[in-house]
N, C-alpha and C. Protein backbone atom coordinates (compact mmCIF):
# COMPACT_ATOMS: atom_id res chain seq x y z
N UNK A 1 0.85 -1.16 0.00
CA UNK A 1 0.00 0.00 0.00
C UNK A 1 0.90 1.24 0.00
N UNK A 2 0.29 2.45 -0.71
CA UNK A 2 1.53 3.33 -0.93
C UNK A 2 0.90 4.54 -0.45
N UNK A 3 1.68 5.38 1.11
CA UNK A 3 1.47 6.07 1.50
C UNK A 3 0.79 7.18 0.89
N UNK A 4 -0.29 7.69 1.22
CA UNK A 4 -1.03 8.54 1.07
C UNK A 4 -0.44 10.52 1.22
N UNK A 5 0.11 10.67 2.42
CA UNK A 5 0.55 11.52 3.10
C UNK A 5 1.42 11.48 4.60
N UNK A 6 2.64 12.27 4.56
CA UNK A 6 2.83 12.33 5.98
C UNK A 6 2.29 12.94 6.73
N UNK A 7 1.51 12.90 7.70
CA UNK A 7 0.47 13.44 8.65
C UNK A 7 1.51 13.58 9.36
N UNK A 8 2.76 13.90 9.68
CA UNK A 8 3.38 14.37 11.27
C UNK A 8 3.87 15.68 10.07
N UNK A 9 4.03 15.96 8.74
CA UNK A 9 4.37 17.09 8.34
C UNK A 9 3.09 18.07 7.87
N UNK A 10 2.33 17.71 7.57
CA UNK A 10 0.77 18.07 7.50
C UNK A 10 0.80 19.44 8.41
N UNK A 11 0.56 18.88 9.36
CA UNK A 11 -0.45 19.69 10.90
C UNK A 11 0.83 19.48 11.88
N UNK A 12 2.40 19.84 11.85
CA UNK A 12 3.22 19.33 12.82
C UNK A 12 2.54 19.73 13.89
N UNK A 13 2.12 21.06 14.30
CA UNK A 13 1.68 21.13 15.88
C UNK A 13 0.69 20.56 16.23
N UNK A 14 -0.35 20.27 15.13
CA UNK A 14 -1.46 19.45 15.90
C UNK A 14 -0.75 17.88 16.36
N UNK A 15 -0.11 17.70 15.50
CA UNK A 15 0.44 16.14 16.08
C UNK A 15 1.69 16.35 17.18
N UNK A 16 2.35 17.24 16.72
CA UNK A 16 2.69 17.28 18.49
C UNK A 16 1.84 17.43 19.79
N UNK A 17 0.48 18.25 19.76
CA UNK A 17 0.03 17.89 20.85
C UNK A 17 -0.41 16.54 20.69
N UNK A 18 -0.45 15.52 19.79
CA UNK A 18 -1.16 14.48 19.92
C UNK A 18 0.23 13.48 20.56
N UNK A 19 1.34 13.79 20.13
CA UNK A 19 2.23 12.90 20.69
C UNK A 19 2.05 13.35 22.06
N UNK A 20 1.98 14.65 22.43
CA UNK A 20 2.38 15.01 24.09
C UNK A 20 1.13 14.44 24.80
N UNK A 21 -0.13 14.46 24.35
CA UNK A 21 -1.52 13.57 24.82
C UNK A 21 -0.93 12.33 25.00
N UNK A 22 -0.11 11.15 24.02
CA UNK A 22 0.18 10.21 24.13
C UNK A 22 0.95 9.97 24.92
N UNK A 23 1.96 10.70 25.35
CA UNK A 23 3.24 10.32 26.50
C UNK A 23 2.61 10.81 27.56
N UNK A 24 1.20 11.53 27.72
CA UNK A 24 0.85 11.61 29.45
C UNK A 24 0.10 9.97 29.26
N UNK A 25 -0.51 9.79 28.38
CA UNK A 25 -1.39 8.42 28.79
C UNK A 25 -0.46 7.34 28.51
N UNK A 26 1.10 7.05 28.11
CA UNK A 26 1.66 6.15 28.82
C UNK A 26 2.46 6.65 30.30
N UNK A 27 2.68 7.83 30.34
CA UNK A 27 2.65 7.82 31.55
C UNK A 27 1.89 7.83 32.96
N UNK A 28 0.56 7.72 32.62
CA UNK A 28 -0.50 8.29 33.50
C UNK A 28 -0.83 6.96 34.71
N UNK A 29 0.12 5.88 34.94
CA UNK A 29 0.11 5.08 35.71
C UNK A 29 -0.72 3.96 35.70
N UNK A 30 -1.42 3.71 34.86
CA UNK A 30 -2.05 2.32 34.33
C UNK A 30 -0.98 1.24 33.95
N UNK A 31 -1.15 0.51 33.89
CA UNK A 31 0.05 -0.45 33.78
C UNK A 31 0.38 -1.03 32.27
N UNK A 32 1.44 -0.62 32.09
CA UNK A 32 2.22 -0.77 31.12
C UNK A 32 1.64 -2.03 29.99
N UNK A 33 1.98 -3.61 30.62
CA UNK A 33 1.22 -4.44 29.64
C UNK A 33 0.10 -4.17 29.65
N UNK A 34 -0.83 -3.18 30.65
CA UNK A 34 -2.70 -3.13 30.33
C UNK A 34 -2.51 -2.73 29.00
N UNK A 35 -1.93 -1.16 28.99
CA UNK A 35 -1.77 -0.26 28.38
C UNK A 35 -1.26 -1.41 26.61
N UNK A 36 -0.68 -1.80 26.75
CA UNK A 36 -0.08 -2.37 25.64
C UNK A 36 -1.12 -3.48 24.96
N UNK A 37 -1.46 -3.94 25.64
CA UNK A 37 -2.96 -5.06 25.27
C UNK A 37 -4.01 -4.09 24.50
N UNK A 38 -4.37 -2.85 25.46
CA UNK A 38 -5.76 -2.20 25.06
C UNK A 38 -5.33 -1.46 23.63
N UNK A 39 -3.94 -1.09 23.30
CA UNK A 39 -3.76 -0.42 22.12
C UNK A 39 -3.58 -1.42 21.11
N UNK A 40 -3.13 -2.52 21.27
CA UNK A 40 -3.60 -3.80 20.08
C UNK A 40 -4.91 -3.82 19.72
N UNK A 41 -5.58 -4.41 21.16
CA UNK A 41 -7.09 -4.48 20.64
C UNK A 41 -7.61 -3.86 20.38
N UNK A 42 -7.61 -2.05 20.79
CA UNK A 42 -8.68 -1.21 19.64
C UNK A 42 -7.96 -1.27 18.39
N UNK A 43 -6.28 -1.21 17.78
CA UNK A 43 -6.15 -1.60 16.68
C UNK A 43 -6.51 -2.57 16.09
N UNK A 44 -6.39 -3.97 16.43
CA UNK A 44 -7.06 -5.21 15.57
C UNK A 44 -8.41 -4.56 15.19
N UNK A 45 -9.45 -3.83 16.21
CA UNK A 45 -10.73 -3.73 15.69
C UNK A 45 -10.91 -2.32 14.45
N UNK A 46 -9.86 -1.63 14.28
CA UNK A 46 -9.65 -0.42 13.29
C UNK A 46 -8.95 -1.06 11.82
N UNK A 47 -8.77 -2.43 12.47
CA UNK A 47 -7.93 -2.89 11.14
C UNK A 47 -6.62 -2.13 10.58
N UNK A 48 -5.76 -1.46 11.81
CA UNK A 48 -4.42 -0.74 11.25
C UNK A 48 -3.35 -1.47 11.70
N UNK A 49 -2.43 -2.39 10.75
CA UNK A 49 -1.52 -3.13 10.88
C UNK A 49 -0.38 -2.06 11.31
N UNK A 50 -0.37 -1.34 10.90
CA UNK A 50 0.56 -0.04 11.41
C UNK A 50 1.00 -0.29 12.89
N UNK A 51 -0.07 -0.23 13.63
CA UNK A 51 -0.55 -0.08 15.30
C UNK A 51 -0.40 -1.66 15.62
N UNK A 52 -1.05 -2.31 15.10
CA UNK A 52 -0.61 -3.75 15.73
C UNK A 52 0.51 -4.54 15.84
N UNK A 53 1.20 -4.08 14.65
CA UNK A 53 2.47 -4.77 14.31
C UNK A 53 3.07 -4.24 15.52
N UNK A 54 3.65 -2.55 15.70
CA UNK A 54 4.15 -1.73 16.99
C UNK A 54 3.90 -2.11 17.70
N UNK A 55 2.60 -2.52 18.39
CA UNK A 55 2.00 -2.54 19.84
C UNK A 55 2.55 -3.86 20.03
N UNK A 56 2.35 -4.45 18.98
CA UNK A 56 2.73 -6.42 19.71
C UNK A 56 4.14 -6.09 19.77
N UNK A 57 4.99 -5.70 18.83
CA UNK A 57 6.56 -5.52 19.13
C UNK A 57 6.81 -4.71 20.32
N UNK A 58 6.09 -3.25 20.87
CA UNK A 58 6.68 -2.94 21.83
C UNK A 58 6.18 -4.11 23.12
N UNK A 59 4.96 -4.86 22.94
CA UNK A 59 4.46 -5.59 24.13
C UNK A 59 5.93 -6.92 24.35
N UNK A 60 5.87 -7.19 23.39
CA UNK A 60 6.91 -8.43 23.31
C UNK A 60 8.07 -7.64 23.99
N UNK A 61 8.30 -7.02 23.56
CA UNK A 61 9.85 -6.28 23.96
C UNK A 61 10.19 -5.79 25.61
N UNK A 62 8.58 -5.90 26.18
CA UNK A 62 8.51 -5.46 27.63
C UNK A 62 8.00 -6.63 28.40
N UNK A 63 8.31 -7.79 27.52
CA UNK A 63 7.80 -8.57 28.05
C UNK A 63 6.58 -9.99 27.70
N UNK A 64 5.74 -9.58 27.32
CA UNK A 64 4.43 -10.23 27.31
C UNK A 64 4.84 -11.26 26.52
N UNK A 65 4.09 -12.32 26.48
CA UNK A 65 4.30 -13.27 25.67
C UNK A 65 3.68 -13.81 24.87
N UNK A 66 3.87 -14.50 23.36
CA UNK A 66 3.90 -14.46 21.86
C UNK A 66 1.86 -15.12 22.42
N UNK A 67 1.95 -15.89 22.77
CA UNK A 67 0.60 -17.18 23.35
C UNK A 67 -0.25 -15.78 23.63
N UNK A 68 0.03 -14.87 24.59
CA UNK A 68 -1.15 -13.62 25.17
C UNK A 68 -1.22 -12.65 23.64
N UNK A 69 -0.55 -12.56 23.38
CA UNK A 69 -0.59 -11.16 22.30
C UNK A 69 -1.20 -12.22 20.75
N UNK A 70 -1.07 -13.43 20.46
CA UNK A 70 -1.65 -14.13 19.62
C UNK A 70 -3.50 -13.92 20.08
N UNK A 71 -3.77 -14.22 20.96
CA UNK A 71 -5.14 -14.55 21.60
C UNK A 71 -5.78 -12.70 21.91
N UNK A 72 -5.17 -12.16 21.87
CA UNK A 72 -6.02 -10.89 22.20
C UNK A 72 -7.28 -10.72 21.44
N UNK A 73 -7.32 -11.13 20.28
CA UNK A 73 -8.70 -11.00 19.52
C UNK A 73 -9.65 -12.07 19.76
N UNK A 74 -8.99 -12.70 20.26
CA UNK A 74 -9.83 -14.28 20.85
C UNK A 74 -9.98 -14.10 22.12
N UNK A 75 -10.03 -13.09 23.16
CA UNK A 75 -10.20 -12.58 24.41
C UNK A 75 -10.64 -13.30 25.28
N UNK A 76 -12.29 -13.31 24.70
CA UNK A 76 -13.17 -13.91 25.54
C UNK A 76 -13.07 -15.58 25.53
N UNK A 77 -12.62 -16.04 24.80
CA UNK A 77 -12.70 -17.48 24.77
C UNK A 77 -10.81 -17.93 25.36
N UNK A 78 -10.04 -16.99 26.02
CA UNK A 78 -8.76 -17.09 26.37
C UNK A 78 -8.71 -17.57 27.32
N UNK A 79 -8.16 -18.31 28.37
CA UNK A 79 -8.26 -17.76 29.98
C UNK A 79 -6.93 -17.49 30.37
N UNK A 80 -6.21 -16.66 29.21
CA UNK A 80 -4.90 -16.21 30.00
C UNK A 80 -4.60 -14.78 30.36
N UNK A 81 -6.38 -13.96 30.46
CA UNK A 81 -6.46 -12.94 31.09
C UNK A 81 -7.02 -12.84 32.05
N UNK A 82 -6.23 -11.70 32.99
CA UNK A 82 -7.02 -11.42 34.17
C UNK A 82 -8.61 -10.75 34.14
N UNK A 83 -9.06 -11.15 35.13
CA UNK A 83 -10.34 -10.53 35.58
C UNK A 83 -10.35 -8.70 34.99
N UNK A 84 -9.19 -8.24 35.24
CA UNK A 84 -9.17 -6.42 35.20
C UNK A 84 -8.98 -6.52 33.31
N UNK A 85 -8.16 -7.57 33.17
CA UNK A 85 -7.44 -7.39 31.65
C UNK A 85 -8.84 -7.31 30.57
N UNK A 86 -9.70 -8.40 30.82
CA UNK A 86 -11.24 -8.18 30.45
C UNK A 86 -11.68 -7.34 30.51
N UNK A 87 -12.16 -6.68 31.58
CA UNK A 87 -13.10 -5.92 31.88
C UNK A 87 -12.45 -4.60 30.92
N UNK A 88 -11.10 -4.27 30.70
CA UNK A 88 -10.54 -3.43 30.06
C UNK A 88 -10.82 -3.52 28.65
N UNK A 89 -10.82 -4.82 27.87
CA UNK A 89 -11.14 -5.47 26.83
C UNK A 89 -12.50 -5.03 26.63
N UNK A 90 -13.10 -4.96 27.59
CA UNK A 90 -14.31 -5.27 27.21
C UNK A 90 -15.19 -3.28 26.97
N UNK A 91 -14.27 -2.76 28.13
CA UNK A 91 -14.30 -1.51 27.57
C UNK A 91 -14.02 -0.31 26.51
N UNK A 92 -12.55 -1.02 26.33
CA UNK A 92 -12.04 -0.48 25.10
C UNK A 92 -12.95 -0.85 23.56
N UNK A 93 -13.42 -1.64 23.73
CA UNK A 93 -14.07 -2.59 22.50
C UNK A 93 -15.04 -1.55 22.52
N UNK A 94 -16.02 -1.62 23.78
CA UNK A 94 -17.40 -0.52 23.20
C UNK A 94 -17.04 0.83 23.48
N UNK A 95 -16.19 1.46 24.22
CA UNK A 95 -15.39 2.79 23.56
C UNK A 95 -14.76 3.08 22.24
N UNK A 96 -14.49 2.19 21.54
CA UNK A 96 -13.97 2.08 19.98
C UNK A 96 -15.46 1.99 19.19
N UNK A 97 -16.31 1.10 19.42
CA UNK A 97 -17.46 0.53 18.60
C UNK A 97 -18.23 1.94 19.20
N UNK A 98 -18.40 2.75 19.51
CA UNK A 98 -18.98 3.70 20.51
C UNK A 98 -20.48 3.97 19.54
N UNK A 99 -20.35 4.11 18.48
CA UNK A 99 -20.92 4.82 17.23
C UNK A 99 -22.07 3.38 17.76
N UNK A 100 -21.84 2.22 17.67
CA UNK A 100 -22.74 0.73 17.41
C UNK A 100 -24.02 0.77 18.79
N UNK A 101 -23.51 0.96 19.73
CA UNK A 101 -24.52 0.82 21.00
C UNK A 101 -24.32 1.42 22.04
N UNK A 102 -23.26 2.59 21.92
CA UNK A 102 -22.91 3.46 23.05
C UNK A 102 -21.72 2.42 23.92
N UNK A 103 -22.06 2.92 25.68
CA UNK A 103 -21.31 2.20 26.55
C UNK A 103 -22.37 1.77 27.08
N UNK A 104 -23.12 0.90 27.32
CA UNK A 104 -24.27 0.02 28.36
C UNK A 104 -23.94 0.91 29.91
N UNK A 105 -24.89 1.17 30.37
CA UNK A 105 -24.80 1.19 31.80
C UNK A 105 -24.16 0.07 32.66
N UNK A 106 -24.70 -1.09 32.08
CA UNK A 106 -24.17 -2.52 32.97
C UNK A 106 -22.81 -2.47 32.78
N UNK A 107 -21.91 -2.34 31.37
CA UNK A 107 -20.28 -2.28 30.98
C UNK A 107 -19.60 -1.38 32.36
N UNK A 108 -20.44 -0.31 32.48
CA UNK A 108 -19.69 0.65 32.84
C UNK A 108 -19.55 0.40 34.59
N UNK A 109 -20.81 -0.44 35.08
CA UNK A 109 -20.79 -0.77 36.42
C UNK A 109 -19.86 -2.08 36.77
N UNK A 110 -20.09 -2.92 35.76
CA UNK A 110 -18.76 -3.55 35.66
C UNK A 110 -17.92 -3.82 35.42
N UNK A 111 -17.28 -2.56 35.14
CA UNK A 111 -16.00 -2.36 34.44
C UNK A 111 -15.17 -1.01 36.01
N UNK A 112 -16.69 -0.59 36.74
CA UNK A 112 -15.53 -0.14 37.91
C UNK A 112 -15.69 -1.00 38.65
N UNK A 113 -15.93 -2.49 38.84
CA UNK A 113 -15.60 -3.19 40.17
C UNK A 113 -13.81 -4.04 39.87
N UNK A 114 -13.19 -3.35 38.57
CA UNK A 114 -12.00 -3.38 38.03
C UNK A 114 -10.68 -2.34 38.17
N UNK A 115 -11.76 -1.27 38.11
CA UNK A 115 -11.20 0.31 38.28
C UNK A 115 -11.33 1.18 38.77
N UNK A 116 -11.06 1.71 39.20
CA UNK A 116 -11.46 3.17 39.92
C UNK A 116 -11.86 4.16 38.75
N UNK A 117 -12.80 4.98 39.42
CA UNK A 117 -13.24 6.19 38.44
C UNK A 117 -12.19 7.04 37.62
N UNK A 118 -10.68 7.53 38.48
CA UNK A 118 -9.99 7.89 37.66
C UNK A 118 -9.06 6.99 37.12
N UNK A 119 -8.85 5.38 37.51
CA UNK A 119 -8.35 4.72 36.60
C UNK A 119 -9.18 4.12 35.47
N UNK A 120 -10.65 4.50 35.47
CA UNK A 120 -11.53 4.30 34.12
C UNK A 120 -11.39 5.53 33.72
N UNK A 121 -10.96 6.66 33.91
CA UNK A 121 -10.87 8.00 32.97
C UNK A 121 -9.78 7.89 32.02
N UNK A 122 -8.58 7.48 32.75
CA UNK A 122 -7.43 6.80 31.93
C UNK A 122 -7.73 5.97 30.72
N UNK A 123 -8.06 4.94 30.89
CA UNK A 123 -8.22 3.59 30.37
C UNK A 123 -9.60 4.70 28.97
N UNK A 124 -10.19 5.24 29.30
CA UNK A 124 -11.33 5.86 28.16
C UNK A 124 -10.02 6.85 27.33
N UNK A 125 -9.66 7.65 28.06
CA UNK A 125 -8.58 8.36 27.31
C UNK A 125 -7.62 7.67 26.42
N UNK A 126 -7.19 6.63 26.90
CA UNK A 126 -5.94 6.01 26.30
C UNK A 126 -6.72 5.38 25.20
N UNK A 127 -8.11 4.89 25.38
CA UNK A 127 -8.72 3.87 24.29
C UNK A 127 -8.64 5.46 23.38
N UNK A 128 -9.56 6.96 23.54
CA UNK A 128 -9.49 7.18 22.56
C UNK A 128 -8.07 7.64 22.13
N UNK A 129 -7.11 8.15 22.48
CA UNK A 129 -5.61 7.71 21.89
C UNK A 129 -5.20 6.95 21.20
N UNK A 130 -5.00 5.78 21.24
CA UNK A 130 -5.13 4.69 20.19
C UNK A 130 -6.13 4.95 18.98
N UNK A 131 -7.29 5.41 19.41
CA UNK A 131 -8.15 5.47 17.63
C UNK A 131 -7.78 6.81 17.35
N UNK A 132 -7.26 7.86 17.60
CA UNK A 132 -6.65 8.63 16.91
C UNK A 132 -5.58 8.29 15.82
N UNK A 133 -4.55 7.81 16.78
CA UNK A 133 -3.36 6.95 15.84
C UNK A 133 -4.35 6.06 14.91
N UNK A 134 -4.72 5.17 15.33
CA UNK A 134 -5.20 4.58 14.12
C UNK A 134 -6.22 5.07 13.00
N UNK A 135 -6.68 6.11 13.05
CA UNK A 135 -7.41 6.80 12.46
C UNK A 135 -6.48 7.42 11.35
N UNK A 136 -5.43 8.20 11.92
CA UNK A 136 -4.27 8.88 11.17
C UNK A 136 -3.77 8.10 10.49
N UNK A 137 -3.56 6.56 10.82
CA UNK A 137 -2.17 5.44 9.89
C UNK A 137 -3.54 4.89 9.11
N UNK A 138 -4.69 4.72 9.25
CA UNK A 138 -5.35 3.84 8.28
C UNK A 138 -5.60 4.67 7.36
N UNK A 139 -5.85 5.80 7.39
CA UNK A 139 -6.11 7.21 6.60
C UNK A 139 -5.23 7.48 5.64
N UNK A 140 -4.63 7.49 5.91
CA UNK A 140 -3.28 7.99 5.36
C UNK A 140 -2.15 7.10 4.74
N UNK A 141 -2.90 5.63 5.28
CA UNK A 141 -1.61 4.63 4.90
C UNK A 141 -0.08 4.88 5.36
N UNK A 142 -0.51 4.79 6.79
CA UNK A 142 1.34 4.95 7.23
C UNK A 142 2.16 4.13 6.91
N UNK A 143 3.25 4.08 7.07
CA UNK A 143 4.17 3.50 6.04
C UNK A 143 4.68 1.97 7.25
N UNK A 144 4.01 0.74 6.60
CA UNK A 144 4.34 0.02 7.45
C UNK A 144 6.17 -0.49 7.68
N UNK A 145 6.17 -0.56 9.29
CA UNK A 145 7.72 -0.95 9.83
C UNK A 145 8.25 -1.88 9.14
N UNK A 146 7.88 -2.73 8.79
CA UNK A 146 7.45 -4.42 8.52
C UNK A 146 8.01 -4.69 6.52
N UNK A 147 8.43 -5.66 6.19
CA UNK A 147 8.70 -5.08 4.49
C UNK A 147 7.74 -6.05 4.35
N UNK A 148 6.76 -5.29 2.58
CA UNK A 148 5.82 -5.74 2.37
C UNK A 148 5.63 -7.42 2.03
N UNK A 149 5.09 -8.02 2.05
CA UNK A 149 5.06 -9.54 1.58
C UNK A 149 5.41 -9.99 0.11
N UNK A 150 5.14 -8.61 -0.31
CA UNK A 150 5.21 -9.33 -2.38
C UNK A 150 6.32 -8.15 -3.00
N UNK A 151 7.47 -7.74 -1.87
CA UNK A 151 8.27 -6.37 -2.42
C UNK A 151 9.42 -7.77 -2.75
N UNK A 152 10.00 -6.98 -3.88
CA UNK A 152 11.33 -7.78 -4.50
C UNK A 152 12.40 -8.09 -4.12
């Protein structure tokens, strides 16, 4: 696929505040593999290999392993997530799908017996963070890390 545009030369300051949005929500104290799981899975569901390829390489690289980051789209039928890792899954999914059925009242009541109110403010922020990026690389066709499958 052949890049469309560079979007970090476009709008540089708008995407600098979008990088500086992004380095408070990995820094904002949620935990690192959460953080790394929930930006796969709203990517797998945006369909931006851009973001997935990254996210599983930086997850691998901090750790996680090939068996958890294979199964993330297979979530619910996994059991090699925690109770919180779900409930995160399960939020990020209808914070991404937001447009399809909103957030349920029930999601949201059980999704804080996982989190605290400002660690669900996080976790909503960071989901929409991730669909920004992926919004920008599917858009635009960012230039994947990865060399293509059928290049010479």
């Amino acid at each position: 696929m052949k890049p469309r545009l560079n979007f970090y030369g476009q709008a540089p300051e708008l995407i600098k505040a979008v990088v500086t949005l992004n380095k408070a929500v990995d820094e904002c104290g949620l935990e690192k593999s959460l953080l790394h799981l929930i930006k796969l899975r709203a990517s797998q569901i945006n369909g931006c290999s851009f973001c997935v390829e990254m996210h599983s390489r930086e997850a691998r690289a901090d750790g996680e392993t090939e068996q958890r980051l294979y199964l993330v789209s297979a979530w619910k039928e996994s059991p090699l997530f925690t109770d919180r890792e779900r409930a995160a899954f399960a939020w990020v999914e209808a914070v991404t799908r937001i447009a399809e059925a909103g957030v349920a009242d029930e999601l949201y009541e059980k999704t804080l017996q996982h989190f605290s109110a400002e660690e669900l403010t996080k976790l909503t922020v960071a989901t929409g963070m991730i669909n920004i990026w992926n919004r920008l690389c599917v858009s635009f066709h960012a230039v994947h890390p990865m060399p293509a499958a059928n290049a010479a």
